[in-house]
N, C-alpha and C. Protein backbone atom coordinates (compact mmCIF):
# COMPACT_ATOMS: atom_id res chain seq x y z
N UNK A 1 11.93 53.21 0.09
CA UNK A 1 11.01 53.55 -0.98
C UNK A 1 10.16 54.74 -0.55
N UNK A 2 10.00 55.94 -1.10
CA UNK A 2 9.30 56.75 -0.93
C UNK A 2 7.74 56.59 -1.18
N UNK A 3 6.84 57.51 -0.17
CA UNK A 3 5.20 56.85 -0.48
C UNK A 3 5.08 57.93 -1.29
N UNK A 4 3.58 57.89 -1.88
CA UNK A 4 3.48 59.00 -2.64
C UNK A 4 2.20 59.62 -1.56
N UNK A 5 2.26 60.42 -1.89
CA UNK A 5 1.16 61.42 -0.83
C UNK A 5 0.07 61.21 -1.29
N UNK A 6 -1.06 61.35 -0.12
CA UNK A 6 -2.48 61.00 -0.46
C UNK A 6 -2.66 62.42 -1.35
N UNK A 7 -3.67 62.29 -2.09
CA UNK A 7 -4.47 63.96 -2.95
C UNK A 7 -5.39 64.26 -2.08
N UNK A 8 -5.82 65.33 -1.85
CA UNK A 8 -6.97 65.65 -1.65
C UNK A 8 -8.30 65.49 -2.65
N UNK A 9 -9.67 65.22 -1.66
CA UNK A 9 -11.11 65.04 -3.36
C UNK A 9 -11.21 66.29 -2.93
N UNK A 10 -11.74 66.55 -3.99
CA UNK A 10 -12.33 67.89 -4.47
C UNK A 10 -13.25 68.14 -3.65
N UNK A 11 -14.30 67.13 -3.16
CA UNK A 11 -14.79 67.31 -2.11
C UNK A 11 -14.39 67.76 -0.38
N UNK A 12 -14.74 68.52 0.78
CA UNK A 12 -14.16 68.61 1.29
C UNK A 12 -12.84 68.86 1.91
N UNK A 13 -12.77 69.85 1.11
CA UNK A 13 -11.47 70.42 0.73
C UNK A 13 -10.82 71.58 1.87
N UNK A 14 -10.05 71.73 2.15
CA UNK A 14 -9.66 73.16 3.25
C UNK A 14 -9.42 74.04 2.43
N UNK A 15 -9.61 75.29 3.30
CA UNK A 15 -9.76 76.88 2.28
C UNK A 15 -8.42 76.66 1.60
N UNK A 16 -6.84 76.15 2.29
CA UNK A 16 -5.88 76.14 1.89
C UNK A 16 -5.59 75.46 0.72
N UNK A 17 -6.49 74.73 0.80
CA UNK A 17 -6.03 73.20 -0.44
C UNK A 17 -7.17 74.14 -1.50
N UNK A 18 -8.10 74.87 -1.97
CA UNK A 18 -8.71 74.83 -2.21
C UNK A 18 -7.80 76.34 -3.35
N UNK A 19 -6.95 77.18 -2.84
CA UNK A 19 -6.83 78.01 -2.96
C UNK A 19 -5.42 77.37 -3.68
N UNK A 20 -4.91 76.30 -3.23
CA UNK A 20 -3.48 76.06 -3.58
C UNK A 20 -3.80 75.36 -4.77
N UNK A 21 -5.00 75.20 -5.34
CA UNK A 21 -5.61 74.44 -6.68
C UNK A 21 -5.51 75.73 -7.91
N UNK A 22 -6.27 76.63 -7.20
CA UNK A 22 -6.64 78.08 -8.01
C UNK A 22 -4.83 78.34 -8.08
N UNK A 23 -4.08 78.74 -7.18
CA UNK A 23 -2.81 79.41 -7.61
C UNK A 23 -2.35 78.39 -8.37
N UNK A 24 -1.92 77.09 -8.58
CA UNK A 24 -1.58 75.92 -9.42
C UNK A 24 -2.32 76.60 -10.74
N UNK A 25 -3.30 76.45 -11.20
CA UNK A 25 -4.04 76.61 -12.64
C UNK A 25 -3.67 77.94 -13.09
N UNK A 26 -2.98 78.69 -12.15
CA UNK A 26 -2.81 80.38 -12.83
C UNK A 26 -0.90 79.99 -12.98
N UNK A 27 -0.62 79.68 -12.20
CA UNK A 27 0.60 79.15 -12.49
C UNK A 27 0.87 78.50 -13.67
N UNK A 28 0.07 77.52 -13.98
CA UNK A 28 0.55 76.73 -15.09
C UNK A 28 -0.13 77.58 -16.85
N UNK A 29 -0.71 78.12 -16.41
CA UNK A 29 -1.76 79.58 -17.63
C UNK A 29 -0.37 80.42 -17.77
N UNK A 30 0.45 80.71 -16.90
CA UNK A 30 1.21 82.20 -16.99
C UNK A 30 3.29 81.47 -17.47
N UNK A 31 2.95 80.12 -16.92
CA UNK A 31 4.12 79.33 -17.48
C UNK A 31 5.14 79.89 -16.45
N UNK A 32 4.87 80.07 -15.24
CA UNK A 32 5.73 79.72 -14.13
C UNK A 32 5.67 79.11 -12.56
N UNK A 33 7.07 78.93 -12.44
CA UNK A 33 7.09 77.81 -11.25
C UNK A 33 6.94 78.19 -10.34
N UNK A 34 7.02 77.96 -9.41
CA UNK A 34 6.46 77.58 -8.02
C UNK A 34 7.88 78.10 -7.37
N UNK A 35 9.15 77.80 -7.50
CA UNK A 35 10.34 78.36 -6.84
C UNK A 35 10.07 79.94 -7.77
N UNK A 36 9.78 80.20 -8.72
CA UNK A 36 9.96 81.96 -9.39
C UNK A 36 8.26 82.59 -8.37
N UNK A 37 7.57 81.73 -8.41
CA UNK A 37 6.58 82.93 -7.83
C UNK A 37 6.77 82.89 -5.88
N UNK A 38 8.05 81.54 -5.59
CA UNK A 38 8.20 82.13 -3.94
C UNK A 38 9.26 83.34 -3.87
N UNK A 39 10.01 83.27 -5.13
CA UNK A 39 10.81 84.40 -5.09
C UNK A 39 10.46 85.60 -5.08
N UNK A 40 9.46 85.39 -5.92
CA UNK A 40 8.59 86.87 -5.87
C UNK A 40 7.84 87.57 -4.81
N UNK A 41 7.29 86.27 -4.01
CA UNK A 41 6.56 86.23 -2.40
C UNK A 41 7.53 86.68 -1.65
N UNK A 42 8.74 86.33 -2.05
CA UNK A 42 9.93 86.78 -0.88
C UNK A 42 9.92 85.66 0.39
N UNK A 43 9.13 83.83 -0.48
CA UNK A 43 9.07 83.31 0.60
C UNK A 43 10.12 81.69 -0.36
N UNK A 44 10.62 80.73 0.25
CA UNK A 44 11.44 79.82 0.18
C UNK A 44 10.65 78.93 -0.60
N UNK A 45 11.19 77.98 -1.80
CA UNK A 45 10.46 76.88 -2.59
C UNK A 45 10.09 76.45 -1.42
N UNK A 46 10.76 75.60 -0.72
CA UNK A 46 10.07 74.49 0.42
C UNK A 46 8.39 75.15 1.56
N UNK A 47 8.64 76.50 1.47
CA UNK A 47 7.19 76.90 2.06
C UNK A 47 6.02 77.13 0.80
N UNK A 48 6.71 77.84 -0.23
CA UNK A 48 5.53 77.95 -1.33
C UNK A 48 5.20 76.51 -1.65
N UNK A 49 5.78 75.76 -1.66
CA UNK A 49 5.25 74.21 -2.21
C UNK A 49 4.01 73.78 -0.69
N UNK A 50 4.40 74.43 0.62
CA UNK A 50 3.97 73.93 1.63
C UNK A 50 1.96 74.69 1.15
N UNK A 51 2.55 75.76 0.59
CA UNK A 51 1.08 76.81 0.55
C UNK A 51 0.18 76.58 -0.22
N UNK A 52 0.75 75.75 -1.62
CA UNK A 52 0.14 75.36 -2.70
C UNK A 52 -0.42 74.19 -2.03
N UNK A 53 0.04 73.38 -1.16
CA UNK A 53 -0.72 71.90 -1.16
C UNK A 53 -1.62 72.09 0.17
N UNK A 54 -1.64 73.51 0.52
CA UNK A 54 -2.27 73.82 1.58
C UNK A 54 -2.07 73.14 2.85
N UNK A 55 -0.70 73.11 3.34
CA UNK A 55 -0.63 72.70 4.32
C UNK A 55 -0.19 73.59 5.57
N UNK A 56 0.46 74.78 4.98
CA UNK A 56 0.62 76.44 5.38
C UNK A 56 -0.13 77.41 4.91
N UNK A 57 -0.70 78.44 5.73
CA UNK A 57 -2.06 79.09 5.67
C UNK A 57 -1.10 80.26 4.53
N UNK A 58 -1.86 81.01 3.61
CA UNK A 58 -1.43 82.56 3.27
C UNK A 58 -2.25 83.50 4.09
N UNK A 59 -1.27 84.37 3.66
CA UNK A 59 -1.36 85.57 4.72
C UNK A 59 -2.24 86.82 3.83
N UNK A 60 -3.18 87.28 4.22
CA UNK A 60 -4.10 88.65 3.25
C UNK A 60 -3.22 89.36 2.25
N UNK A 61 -1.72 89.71 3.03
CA UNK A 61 -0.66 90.86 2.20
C UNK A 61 -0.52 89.15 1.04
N UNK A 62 -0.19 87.88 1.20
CA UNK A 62 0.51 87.09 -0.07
C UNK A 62 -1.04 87.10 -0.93
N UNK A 63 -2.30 86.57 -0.49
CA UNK A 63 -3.04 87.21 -0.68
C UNK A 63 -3.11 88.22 -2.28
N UNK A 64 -3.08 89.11 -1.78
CA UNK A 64 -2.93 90.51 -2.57
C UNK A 64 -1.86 90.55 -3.76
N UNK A 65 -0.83 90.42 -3.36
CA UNK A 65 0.25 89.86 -4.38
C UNK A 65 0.67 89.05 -5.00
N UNK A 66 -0.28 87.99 -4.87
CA UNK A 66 -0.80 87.05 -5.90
C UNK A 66 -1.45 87.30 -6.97
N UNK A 67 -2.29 87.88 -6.60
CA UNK A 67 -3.72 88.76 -7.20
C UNK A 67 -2.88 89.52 -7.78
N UNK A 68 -1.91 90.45 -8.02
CA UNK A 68 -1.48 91.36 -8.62
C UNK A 68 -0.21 90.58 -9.34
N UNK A 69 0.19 89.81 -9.30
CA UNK A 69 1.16 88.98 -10.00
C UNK A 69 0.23 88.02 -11.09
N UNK A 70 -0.66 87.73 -10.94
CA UNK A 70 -1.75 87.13 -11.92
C UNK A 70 -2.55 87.84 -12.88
N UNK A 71 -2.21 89.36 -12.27
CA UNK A 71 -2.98 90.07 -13.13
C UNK A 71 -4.60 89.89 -13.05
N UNK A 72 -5.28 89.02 -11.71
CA UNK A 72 -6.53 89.20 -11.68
C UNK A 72 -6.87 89.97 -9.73
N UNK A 73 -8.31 89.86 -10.14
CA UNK A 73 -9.12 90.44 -8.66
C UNK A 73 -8.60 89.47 -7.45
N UNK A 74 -8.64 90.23 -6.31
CA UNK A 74 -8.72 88.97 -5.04
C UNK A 74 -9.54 88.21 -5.05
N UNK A 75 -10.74 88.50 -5.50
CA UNK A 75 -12.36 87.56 -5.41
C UNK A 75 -11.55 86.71 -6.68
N UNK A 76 -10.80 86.81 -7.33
CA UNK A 76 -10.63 85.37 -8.15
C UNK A 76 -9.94 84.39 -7.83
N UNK A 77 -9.11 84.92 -6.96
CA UNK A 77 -8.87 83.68 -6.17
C UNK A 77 -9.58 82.78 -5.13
N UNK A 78 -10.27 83.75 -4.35
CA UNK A 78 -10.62 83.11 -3.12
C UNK A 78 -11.53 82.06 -3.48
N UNK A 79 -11.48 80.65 -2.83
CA UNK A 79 -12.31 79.41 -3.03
C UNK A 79 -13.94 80.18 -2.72
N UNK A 80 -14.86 78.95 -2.79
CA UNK A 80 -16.28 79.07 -2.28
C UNK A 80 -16.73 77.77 -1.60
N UNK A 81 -17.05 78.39 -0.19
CA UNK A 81 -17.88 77.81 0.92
C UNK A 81 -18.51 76.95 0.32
N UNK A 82 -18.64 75.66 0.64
CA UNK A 82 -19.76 74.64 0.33
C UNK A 82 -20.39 73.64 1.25
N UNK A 83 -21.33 73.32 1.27
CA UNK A 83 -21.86 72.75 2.30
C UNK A 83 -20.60 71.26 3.26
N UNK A 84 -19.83 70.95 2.45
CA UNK A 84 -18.80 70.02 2.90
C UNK A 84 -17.32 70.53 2.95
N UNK A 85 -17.33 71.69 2.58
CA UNK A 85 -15.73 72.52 2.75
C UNK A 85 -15.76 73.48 1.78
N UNK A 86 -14.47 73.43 0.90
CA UNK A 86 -14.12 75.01 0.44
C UNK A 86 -14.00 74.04 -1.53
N UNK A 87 -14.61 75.32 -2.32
CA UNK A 87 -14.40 74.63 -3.71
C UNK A 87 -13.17 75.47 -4.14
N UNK A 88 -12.84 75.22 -5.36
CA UNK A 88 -11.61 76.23 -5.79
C UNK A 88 -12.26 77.74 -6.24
N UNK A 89 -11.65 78.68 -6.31
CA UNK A 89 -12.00 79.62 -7.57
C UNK A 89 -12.40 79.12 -9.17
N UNK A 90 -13.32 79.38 -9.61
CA UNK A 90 -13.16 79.65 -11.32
C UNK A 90 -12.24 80.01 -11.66
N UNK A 91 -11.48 79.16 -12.79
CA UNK A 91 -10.19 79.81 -13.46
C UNK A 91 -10.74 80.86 -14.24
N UNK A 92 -9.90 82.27 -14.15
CA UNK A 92 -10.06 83.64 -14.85
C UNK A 92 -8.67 83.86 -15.14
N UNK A 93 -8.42 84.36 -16.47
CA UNK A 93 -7.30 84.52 -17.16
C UNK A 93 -7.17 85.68 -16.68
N UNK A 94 -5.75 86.12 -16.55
CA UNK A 94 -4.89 87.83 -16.36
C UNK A 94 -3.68 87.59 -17.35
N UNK A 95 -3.59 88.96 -17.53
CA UNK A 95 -2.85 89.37 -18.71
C UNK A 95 -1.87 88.12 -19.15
N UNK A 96 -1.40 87.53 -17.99
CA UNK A 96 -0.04 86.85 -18.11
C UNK A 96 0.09 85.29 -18.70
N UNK A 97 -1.45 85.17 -18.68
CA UNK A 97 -1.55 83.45 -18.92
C UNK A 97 -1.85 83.57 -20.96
N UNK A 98 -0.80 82.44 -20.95
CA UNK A 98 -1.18 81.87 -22.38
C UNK A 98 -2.23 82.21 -23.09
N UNK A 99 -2.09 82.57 -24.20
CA UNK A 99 -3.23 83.27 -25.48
C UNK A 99 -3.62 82.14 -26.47
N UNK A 100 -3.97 82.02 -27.12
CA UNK A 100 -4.73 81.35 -28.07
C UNK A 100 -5.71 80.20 -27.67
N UNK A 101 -5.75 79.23 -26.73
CA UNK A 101 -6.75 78.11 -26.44
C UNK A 101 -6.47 77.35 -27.77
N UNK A 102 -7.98 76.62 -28.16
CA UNK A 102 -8.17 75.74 -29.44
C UNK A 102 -7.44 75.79 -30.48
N UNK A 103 -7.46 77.49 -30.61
CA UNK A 103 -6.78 77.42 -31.45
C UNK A 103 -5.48 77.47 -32.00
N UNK A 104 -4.74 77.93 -30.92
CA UNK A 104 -3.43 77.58 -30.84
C UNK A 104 -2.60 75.83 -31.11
N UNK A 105 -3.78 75.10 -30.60
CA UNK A 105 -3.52 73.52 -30.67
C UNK A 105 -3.44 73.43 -32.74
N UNK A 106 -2.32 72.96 -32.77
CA UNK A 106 -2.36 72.02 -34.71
C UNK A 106 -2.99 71.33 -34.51
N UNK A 107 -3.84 71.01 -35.52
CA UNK A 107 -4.98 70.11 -36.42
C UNK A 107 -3.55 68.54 -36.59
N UNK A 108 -4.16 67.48 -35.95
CA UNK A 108 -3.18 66.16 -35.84
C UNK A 108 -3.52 65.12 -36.88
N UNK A 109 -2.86 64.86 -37.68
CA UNK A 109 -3.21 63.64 -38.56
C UNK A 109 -1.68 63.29 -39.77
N UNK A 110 -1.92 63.01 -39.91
CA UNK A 110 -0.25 62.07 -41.25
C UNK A 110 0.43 63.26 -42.13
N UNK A 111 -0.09 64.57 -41.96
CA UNK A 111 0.00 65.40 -42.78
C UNK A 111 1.39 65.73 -42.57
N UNK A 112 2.23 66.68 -43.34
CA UNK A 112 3.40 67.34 -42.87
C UNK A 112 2.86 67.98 -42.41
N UNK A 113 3.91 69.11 -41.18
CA UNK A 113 3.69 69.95 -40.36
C UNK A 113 3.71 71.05 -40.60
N UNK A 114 2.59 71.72 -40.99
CA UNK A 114 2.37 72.94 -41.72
C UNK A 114 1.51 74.00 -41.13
N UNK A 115 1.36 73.31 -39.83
CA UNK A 115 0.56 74.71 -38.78
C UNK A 115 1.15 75.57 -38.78
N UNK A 116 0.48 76.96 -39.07
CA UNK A 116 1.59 78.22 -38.71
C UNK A 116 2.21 78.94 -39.47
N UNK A 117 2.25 78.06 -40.65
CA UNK A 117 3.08 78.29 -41.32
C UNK A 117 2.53 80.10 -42.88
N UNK A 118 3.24 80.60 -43.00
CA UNK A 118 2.88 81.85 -43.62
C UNK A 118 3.16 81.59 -44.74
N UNK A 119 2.43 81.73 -46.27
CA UNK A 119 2.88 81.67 -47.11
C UNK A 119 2.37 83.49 -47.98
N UNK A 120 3.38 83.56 -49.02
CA UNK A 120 2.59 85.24 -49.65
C UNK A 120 2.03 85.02 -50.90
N UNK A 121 0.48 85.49 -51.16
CA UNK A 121 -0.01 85.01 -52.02
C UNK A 121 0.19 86.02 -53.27
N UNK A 122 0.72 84.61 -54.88
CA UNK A 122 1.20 85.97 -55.32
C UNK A 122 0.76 86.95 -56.33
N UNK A 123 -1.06 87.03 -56.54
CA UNK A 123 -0.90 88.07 -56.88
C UNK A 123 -1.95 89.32 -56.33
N UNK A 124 -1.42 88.95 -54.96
CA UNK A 124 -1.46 90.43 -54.23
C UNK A 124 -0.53 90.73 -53.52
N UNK A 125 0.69 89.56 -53.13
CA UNK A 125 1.55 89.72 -52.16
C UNK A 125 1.09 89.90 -50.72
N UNK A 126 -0.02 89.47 -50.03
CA UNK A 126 -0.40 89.42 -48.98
C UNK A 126 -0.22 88.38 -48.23
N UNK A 127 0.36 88.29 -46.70
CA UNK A 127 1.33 87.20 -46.63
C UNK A 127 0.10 86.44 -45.20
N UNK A 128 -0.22 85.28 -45.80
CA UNK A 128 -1.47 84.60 -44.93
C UNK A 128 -1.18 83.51 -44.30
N UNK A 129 -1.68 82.57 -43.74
CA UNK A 129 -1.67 81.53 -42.84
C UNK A 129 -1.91 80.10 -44.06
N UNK A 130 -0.93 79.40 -44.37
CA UNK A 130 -1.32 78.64 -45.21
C UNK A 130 -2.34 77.83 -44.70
N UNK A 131 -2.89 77.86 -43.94
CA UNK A 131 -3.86 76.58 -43.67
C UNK A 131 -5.03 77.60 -43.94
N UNK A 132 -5.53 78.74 -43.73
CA UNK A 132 -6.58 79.90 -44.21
C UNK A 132 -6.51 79.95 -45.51
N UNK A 133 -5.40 79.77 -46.54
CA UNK A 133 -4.80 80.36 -47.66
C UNK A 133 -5.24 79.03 -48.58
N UNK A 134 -5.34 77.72 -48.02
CA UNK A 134 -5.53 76.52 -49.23
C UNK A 134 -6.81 76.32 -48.53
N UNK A 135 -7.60 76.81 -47.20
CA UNK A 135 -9.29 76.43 -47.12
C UNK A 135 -9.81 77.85 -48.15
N UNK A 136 -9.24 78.50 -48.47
CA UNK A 136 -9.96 79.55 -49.22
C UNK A 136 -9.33 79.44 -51.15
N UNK A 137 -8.92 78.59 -51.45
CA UNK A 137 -7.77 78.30 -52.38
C UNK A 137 -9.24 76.58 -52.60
N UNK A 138 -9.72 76.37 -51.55
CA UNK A 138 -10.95 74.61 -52.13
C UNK A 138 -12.51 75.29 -52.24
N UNK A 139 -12.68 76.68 -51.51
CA UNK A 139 -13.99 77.26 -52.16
C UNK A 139 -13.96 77.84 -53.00
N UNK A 140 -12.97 78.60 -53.56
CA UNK A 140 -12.95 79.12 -54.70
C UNK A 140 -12.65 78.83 -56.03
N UNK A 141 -12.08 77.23 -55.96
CA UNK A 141 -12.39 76.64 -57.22
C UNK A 141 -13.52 75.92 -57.58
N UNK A 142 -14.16 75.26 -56.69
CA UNK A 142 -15.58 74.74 -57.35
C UNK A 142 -15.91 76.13 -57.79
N UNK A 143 -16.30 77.10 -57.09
CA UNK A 143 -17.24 78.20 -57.70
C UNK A 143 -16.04 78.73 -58.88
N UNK A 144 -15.29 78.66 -59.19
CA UNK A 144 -14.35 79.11 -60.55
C UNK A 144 -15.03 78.10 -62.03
N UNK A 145 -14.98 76.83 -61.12
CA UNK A 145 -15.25 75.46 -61.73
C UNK A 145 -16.64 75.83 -62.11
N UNK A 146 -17.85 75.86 -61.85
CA UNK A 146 -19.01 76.25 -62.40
C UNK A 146 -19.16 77.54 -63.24
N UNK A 147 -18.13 78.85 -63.15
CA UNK A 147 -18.74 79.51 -63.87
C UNK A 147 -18.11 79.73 -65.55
């Protein structure tokens, strides 16, 4: 039976583990793995997995080309000193990570699935977001309705 590995707390953390948190969260923002960015390192899945869980140090040059594969600063990666060890970086988005946030997420409830969806309104022919298109389609009939 295989064990499962202890985690590290957030507390007391090594610069390595601390840093292998920050490359994880830019990894999973930019929607790639861990074997495509050792390829890119020019280093083997079995060591990049070793670097992420901080159990193998990086080197200033992987370093750097991280930072430039993320599309952010070196200072965004590097963890911060704390009185009991190392914290992670602040996650900072670069070009490469996923766009929209909140609002990208559909609105969840019994409805059909109509996020996204474009309809053209027709009499201007301007082609809108049906979910923008029927919230502007319920203020403009009460006020139609009163006058």
């Amino acid at each position: 039976m295989r064990r499962l590995q202890e985690r590290p707390a957030l507390e007391g953390m090594t610069f390595g583990e601390a840093l292998g948190m920050t490359v994880n969260q830019h990894l999973f923002a930019s929607r790639m793995t861990r074997t495509e960015l050792g390829r890119r390192l020019g280093i083997t899945q079995s060591v990049m997995s070793r670097k992420v869980l901080g159990r193998t140090t990086w080197t200033a040059e992987e370093l750097a080309e991280l930072a430039q594969i993320f599309g952010v600063g070196i200072e965004d990666l590097v963890p911060a000193r704390t009185d009991d060890g190392w914290e992670p970086a602040a996650y900072v988005a670069g070009p490469g990570a996923r766009a929209g946030g909140a609002a990208a997420v559909p609105p969840v409830g019994l409805e059909p699935t109509t996020f996204g969806l474009k309809v053209r309104e027709f009499e201007t022919g301007q082609v809108v977001d049906l979910t923008a298109w029927r919230a502007c389609r319920r203020v403009a009939a009460p006020a139609a309705q009163g006058a």
